[in-house]
PDB file of N, CA and C in Angstrom:
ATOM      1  N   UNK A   1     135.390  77.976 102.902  1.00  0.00           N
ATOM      2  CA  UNK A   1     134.589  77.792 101.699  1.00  0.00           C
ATOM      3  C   UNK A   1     133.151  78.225 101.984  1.00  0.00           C
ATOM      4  N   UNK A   2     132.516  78.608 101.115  1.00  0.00           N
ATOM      5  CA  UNK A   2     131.112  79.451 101.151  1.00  0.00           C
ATOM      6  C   UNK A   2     129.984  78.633 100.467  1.00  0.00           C
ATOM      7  N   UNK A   3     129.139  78.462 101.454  1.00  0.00           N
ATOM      8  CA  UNK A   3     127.946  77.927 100.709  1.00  0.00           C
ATOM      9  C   UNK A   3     128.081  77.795  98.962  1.00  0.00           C
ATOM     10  N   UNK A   4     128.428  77.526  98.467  1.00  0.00           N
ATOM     11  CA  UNK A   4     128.081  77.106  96.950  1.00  0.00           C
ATOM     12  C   UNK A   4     127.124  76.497  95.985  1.00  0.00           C
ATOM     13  N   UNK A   5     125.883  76.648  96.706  1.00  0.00           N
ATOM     14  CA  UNK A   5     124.798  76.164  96.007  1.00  0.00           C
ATOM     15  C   UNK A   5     123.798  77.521  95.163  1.00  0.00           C
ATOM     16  N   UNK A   6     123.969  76.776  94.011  1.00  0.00           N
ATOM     17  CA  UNK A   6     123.047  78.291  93.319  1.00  0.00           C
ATOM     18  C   UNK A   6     121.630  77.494  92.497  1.00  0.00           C
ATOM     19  N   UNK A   7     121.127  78.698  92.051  1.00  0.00           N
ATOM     20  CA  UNK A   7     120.403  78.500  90.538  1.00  0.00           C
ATOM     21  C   UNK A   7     120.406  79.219  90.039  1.00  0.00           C
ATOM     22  N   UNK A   8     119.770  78.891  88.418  1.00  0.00           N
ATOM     23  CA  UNK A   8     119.734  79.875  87.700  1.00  0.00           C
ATOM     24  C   UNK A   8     117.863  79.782  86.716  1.00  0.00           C
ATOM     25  N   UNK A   9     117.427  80.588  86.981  1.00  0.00           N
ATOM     26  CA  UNK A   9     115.823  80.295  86.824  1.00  0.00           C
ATOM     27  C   UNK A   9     115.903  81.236  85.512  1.00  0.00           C
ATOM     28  N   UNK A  10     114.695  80.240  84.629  1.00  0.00           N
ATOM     29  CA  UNK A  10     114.444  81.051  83.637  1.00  0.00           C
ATOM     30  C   UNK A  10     113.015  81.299  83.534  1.00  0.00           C
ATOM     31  N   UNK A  11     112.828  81.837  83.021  1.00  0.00           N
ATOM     32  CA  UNK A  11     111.502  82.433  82.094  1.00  0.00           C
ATOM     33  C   UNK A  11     111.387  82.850  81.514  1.00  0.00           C
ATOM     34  N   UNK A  12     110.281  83.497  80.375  1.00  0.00           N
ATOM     35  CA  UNK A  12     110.096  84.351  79.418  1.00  0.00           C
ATOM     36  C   UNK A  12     108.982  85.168  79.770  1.00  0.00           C
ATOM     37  N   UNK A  13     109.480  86.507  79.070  1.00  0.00           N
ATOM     38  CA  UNK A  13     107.888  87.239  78.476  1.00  0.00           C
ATOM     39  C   UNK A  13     107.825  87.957  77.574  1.00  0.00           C
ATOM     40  N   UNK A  14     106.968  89.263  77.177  1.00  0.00           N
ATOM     41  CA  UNK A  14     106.748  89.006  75.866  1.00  0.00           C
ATOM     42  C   UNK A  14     107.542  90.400  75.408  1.00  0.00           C
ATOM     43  N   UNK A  15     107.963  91.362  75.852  1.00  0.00           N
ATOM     44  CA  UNK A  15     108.103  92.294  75.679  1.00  0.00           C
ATOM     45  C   UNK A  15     109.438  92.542  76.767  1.00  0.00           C
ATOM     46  N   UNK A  16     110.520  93.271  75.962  1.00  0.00           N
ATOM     47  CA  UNK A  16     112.018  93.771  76.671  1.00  0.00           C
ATOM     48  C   UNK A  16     111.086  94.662  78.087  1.00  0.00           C
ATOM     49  N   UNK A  17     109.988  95.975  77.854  1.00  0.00           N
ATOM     50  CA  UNK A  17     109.979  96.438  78.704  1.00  0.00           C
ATOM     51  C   UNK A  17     109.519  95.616  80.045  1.00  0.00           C
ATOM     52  N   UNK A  18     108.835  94.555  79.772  1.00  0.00           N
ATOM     53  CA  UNK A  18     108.212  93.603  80.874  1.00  0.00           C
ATOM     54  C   UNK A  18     109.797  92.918  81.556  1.00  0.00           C
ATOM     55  N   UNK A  19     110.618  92.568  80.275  1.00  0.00           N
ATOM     56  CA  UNK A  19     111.894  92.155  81.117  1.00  0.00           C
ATOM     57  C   UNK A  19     112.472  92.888  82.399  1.00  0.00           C
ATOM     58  N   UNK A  20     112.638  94.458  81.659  1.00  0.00           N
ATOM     59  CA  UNK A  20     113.114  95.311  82.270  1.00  0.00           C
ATOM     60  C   UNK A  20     112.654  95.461  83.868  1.00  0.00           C
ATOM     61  N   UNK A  21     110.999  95.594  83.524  1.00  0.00           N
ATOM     62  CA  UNK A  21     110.807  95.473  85.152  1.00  0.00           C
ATOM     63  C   UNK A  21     110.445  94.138  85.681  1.00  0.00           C
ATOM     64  N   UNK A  22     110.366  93.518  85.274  1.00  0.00           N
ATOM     65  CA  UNK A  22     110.436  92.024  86.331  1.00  0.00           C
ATOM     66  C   UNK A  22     111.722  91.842  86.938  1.00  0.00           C
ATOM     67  N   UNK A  23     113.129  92.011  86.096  1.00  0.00           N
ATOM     68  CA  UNK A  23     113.613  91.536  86.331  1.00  0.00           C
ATOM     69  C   UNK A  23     114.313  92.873  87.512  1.00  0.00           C
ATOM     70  N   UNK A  24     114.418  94.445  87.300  1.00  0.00           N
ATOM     71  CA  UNK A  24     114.558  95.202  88.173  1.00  0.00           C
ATOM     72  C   UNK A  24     113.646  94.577  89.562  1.00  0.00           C
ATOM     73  N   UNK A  25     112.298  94.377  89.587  1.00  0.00           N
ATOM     74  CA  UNK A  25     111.679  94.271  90.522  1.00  0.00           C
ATOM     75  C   UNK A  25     111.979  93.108  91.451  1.00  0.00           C
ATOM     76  N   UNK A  26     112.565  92.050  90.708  1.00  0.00           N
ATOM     77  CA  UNK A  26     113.068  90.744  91.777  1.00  0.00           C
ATOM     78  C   UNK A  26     114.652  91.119  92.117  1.00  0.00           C
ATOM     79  N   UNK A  27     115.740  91.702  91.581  1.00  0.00           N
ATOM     80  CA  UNK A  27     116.780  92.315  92.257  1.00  0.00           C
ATOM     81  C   UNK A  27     116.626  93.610  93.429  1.00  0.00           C
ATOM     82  N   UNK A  28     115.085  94.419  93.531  1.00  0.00           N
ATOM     83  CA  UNK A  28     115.225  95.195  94.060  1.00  0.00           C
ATOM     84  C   UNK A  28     114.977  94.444  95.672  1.00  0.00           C
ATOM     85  N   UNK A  29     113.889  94.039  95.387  1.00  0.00           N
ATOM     86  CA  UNK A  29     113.888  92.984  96.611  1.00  0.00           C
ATOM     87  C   UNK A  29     114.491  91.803  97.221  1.00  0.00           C
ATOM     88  N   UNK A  30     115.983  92.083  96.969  1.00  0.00           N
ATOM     89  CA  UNK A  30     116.576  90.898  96.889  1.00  0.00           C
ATOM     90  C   UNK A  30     116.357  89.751  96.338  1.00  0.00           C
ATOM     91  N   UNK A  31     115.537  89.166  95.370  1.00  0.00           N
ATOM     92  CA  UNK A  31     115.013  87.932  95.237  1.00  0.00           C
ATOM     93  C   UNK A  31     116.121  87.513  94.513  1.00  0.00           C
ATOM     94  N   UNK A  32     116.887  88.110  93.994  1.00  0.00           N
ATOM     95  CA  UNK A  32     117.617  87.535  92.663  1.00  0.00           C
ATOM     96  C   UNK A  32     118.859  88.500  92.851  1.00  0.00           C
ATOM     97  N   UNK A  33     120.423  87.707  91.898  1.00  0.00           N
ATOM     98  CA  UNK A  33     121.441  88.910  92.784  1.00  0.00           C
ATOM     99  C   UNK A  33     121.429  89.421  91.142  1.00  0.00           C
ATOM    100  N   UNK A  34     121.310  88.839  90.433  1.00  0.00           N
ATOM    101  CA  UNK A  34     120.940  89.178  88.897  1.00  0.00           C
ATOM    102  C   UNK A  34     120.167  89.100  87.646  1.00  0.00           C
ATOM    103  N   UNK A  35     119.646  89.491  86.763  1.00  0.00           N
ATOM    104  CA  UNK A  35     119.140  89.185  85.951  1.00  0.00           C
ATOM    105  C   UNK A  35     119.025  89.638  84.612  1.00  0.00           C
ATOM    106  N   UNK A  36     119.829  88.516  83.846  1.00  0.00           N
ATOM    107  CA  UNK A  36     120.420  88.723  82.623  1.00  0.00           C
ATOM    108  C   UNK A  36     119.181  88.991  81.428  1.00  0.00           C
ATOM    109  N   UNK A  37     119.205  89.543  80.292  1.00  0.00           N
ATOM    110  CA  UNK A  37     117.784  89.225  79.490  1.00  0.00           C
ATOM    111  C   UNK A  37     118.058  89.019  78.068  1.00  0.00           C
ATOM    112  N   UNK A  38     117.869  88.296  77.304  1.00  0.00           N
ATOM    113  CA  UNK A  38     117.817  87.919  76.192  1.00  0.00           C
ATOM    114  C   UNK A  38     117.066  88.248  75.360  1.00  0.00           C
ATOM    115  N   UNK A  39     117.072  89.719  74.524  1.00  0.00           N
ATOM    116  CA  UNK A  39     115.827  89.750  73.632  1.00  0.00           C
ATOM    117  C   UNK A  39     115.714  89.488  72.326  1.00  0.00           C
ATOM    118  N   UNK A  40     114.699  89.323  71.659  1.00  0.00           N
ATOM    119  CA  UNK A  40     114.027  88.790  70.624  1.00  0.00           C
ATOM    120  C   UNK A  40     114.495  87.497  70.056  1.00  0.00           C
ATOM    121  N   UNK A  41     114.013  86.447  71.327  1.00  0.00           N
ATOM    122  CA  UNK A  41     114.033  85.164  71.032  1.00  0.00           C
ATOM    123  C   UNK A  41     113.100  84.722  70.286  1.00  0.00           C
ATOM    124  N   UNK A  42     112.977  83.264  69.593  1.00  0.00           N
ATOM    125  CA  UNK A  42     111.716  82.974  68.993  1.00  0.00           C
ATOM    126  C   UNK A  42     111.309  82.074  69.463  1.00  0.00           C
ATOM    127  N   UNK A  43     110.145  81.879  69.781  1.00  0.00           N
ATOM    128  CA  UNK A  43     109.338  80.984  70.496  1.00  0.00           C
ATOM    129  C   UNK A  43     108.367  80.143  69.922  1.00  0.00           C
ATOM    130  N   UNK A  44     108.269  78.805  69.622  1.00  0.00           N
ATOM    131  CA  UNK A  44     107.007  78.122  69.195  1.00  0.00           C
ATOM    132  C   UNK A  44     106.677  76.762  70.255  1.00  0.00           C
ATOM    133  N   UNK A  45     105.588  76.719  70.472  1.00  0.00           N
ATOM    134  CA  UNK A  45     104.752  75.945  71.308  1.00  0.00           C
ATOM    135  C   UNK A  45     103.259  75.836  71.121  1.00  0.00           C
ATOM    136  N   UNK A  46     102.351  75.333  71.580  1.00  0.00           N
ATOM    137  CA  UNK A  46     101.044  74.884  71.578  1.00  0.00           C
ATOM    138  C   UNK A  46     100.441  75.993  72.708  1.00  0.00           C
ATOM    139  N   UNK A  47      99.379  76.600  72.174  1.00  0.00           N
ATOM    140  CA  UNK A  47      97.786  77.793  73.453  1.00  0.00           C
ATOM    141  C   UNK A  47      96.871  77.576  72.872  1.00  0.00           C
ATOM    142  N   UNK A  48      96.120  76.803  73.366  1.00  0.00           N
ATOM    143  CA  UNK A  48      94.652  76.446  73.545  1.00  0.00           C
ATOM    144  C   UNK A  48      94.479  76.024  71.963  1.00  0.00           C
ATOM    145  N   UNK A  49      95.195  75.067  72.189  1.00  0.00           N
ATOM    146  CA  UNK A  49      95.260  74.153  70.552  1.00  0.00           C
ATOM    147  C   UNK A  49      95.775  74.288  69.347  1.00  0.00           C
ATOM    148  N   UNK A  50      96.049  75.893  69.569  1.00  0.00           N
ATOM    149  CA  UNK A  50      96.877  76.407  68.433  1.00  0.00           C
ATOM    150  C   UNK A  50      98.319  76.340  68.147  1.00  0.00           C
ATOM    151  N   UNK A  51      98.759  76.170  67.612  1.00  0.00           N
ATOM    152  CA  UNK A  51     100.310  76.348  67.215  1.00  0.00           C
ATOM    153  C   UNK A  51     100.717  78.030  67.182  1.00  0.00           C
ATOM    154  N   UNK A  52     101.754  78.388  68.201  1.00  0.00           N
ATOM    155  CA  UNK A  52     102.210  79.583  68.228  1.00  0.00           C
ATOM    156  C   UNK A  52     103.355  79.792  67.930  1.00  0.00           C
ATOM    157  N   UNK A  53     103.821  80.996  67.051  1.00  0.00           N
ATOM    158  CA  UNK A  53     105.117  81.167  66.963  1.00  0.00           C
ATOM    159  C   UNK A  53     105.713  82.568  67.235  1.00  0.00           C
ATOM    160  N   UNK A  54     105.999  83.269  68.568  1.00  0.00           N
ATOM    161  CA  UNK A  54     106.686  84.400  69.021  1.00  0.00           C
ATOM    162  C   UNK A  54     107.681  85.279  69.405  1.00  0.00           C
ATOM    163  N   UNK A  55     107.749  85.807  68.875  1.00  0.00           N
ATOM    164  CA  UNK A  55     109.305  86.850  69.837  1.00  0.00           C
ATOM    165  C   UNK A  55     108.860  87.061  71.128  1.00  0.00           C
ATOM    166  N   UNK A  56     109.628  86.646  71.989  1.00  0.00           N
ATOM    167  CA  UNK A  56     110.044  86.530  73.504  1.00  0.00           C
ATOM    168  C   UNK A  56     111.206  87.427  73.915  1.00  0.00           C
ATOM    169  N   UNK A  57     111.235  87.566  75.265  1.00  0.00           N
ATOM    170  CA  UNK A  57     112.597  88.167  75.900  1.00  0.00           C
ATOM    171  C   UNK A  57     112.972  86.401  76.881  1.00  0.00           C
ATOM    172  N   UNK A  58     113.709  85.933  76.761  1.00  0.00           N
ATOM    173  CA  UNK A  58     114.683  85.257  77.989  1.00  0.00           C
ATOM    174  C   UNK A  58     115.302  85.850  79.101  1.00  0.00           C
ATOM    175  N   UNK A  59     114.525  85.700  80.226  1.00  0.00           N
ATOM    176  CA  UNK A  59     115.122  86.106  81.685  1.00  0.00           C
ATOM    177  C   UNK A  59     115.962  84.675  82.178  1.00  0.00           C
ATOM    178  N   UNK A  60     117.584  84.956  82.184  1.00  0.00           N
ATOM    179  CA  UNK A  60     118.293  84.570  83.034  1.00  0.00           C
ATOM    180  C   UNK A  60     118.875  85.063  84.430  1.00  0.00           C
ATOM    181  N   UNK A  61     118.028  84.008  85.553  1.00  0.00           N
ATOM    182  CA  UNK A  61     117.748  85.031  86.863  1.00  0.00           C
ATOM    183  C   UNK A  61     118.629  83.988  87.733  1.00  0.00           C
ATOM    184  N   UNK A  62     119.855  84.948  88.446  1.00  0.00           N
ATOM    185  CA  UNK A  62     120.903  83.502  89.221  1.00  0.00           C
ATOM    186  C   UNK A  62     120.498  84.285  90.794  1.00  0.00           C
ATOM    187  N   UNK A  63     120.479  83.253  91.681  1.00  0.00           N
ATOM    188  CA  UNK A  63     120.438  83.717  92.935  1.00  0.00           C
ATOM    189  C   UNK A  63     121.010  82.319  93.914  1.00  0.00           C
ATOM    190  N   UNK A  64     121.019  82.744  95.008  1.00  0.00           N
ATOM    191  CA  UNK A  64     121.685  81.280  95.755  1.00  0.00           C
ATOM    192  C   UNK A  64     119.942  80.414  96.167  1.00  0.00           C
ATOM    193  N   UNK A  65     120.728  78.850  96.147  1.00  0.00           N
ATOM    194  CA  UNK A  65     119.629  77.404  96.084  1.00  0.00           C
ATOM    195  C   UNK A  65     118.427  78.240  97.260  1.00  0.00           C
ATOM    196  N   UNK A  66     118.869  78.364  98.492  1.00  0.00           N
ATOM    197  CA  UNK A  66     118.330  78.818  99.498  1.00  0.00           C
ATOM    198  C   UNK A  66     117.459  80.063  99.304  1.00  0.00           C
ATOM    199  N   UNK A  67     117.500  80.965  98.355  1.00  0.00           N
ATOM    200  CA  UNK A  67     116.574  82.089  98.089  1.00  0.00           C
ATOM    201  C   UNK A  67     115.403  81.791  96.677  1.00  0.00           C
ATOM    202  N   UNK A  68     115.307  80.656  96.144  1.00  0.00           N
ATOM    203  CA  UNK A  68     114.482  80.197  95.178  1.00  0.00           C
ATOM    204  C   UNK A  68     113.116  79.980  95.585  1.00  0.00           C
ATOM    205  N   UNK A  69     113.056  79.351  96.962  1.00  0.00           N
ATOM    206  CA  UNK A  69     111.105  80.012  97.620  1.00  0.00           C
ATOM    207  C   UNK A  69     111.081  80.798  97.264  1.00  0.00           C
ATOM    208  N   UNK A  70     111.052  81.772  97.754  1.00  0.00           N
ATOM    209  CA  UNK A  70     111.031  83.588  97.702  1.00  0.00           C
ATOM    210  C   UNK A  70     111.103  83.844  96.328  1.00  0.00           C
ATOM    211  N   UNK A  71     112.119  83.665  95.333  1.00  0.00           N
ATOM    212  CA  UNK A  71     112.228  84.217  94.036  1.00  0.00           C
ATOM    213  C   UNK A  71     111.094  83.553  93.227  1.00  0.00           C
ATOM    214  N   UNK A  72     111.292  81.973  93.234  1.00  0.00           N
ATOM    215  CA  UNK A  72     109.747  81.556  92.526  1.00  0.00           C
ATOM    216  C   UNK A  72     108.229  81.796  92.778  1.00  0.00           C
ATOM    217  N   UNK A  73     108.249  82.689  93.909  1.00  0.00           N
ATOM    218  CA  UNK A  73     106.813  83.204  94.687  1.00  0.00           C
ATOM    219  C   UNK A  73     106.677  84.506  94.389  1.00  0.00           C
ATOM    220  N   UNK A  74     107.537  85.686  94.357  1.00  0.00           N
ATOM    221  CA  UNK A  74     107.693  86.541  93.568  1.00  0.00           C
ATOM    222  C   UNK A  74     107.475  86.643  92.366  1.00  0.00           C
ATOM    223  N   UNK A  75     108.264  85.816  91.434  1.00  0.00           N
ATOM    224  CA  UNK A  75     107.942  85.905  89.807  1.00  0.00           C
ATOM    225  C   UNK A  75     106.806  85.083  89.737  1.00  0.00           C
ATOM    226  N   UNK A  76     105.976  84.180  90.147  1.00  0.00           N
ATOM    227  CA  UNK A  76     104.763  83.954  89.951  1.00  0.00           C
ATOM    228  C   UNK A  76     103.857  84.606  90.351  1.00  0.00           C
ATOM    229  N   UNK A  77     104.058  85.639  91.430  1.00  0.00           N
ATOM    230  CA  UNK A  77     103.091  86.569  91.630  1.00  0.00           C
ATOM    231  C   UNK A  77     103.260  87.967  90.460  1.00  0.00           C
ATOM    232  N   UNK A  78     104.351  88.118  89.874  1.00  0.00           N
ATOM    233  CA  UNK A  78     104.358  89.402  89.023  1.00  0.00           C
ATOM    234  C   UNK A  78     104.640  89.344  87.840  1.00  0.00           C
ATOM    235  N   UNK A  79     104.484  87.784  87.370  1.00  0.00           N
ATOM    236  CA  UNK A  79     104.541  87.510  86.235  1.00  0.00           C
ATOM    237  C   UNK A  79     103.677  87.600  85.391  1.00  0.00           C
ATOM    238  N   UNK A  80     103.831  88.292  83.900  1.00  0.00           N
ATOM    239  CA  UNK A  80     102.382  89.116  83.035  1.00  0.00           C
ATOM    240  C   UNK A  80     101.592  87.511  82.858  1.00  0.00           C
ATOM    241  N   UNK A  81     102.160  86.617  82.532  1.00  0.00           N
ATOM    242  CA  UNK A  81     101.573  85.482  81.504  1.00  0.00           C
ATOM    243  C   UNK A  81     100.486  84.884  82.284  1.00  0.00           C
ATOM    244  N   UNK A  82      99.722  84.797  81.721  1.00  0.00           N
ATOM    245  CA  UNK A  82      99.062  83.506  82.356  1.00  0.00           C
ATOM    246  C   UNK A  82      99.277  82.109  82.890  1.00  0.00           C
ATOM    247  N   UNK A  83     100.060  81.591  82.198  1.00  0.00           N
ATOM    248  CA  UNK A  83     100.815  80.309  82.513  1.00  0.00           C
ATOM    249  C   UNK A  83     102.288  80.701  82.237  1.00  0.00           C
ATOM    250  N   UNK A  84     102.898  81.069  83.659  1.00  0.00           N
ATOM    251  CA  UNK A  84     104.533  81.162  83.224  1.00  0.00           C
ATOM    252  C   UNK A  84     105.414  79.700  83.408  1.00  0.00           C
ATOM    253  N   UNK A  85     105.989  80.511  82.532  1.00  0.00           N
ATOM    254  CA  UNK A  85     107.318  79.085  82.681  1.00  0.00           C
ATOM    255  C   UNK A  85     108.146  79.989  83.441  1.00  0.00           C
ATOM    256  N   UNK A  86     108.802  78.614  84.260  1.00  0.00           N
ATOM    257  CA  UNK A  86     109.703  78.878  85.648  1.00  0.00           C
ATOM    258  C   UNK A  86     110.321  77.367  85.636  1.00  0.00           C
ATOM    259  N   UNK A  87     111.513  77.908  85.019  1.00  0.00           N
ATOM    260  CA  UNK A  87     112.626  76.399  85.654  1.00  0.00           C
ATOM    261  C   UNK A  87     113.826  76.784  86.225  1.00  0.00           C
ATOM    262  N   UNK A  88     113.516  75.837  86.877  1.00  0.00           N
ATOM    263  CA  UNK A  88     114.777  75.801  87.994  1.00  0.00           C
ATOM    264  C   UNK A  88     116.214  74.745  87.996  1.00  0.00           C
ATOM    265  N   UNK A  89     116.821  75.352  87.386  1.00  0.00           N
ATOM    266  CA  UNK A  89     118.419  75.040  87.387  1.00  0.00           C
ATOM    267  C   UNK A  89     118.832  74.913  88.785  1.00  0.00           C
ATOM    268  N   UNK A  90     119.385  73.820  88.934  1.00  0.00           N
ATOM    269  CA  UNK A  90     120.912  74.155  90.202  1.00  0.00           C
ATOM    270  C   UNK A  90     121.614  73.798  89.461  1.00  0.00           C
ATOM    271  N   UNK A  91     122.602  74.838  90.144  1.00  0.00           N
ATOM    272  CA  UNK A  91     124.262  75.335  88.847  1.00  0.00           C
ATOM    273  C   UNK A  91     125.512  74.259  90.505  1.00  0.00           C
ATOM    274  N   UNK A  92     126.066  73.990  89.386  1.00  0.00           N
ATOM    275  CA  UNK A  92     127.419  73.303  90.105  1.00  0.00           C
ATOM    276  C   UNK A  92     128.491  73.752  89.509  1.00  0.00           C
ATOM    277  N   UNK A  93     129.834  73.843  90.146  1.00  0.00           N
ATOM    278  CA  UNK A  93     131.050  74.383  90.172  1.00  0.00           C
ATOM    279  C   UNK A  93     130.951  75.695  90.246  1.00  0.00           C
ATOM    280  N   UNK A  94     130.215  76.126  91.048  1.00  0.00           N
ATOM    281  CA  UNK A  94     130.303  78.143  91.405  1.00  0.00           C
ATOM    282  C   UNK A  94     131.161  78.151  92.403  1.00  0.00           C
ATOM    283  N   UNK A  95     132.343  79.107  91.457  1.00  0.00           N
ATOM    284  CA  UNK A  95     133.035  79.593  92.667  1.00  0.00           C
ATOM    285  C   UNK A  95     132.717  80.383  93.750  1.00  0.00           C
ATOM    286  N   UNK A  96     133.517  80.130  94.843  1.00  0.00           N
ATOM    287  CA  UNK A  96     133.581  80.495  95.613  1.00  0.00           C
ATOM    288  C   UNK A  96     133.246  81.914  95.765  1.00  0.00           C
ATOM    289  N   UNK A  97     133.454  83.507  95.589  1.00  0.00           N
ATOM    290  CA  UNK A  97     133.568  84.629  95.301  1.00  0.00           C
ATOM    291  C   UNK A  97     132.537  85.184  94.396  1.00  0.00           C
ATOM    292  N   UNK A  98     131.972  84.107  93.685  1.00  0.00           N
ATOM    293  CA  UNK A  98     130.555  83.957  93.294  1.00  0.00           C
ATOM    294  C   UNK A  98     129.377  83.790  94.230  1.00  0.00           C
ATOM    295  N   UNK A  99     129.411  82.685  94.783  1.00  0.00           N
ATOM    296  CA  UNK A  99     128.914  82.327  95.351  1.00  0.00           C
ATOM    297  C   UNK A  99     128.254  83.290  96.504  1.00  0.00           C
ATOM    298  N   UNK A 100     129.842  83.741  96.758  1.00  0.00           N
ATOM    299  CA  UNK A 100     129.054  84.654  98.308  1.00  0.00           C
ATOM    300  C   UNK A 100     128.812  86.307  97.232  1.00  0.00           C
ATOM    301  N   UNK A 101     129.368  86.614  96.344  1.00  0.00           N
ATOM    302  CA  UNK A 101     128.438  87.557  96.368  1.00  0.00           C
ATOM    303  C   UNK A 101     126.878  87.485  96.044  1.00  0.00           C
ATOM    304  N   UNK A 102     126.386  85.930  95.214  1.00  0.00           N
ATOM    305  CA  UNK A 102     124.927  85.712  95.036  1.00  0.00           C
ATOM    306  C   UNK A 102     124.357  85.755  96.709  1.00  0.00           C
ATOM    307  N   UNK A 103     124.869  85.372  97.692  1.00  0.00           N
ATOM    308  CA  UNK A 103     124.585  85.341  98.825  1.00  0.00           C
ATOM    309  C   UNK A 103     124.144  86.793  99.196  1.00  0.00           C
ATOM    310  N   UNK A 104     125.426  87.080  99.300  1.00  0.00           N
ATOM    311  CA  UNK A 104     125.123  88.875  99.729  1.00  0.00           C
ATOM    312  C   UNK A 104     124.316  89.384  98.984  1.00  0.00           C
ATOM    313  N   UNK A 105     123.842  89.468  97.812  1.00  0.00           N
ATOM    314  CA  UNK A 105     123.277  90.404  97.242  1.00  0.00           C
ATOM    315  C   UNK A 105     121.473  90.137  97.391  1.00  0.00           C
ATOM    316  N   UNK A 106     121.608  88.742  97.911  1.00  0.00           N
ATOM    317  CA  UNK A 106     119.654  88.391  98.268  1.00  0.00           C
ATOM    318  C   UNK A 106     119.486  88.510  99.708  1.00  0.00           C
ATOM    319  N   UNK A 107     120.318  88.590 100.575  1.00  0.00           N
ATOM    320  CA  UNK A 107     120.212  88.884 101.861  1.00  0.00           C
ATOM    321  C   UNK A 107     119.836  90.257 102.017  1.00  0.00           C
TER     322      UNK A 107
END
């Protein structure tokens, strides 16, 4: 049996092409074995007192538990936003064959 510990980290930003390369740029460096993207989400929350309401892209980024230093130090260093959001999921019941290829692919 193979290590089986994962996550799955999200974030947003504001624009598909920003998806495109964040999320190329943390698979190229191994940080991440994938990264899924969700575009034209809608977004509302509170910036600097205001009420905002935006189209977003959703980055769904899975890599194994053990490579999430590295991936959350990465996307906070090349992340456009000023204040990014970064949460961190650990995923349970990953198979096996999953598992090790998230392995292999951040090594």
């Amino acid at each position: 049996m193979t290590d089986r510990a994962a996550a799955l980290v999200l974030t947003t930003v504001a624009t598909p092409a920003q998806a495109a390369t964040l999320g190329r740029s943390l698979v190229e460096a191994h940080h991440a074995a994938c990264v899924s993207v969700i575009e034209d989400l809608r977004s509302t929350y509170r910036w600097e007192g205001k009420l905002v309401e935006e189209r977003e892209c959703l980055l769904l980024i899975k890599a194994p538990l053990a490579a999430v230093p590295a991936l959350r130090e990465a996307l906070l260093a090349q992340h456009p936003y000023e204040v990014p959001e970064v949460l961190i999921v650990e995923a349970s019941g990953v198979p096996d064959p999953y598992a090790a290829w998230l392995k292999a692919s951040t090594e």
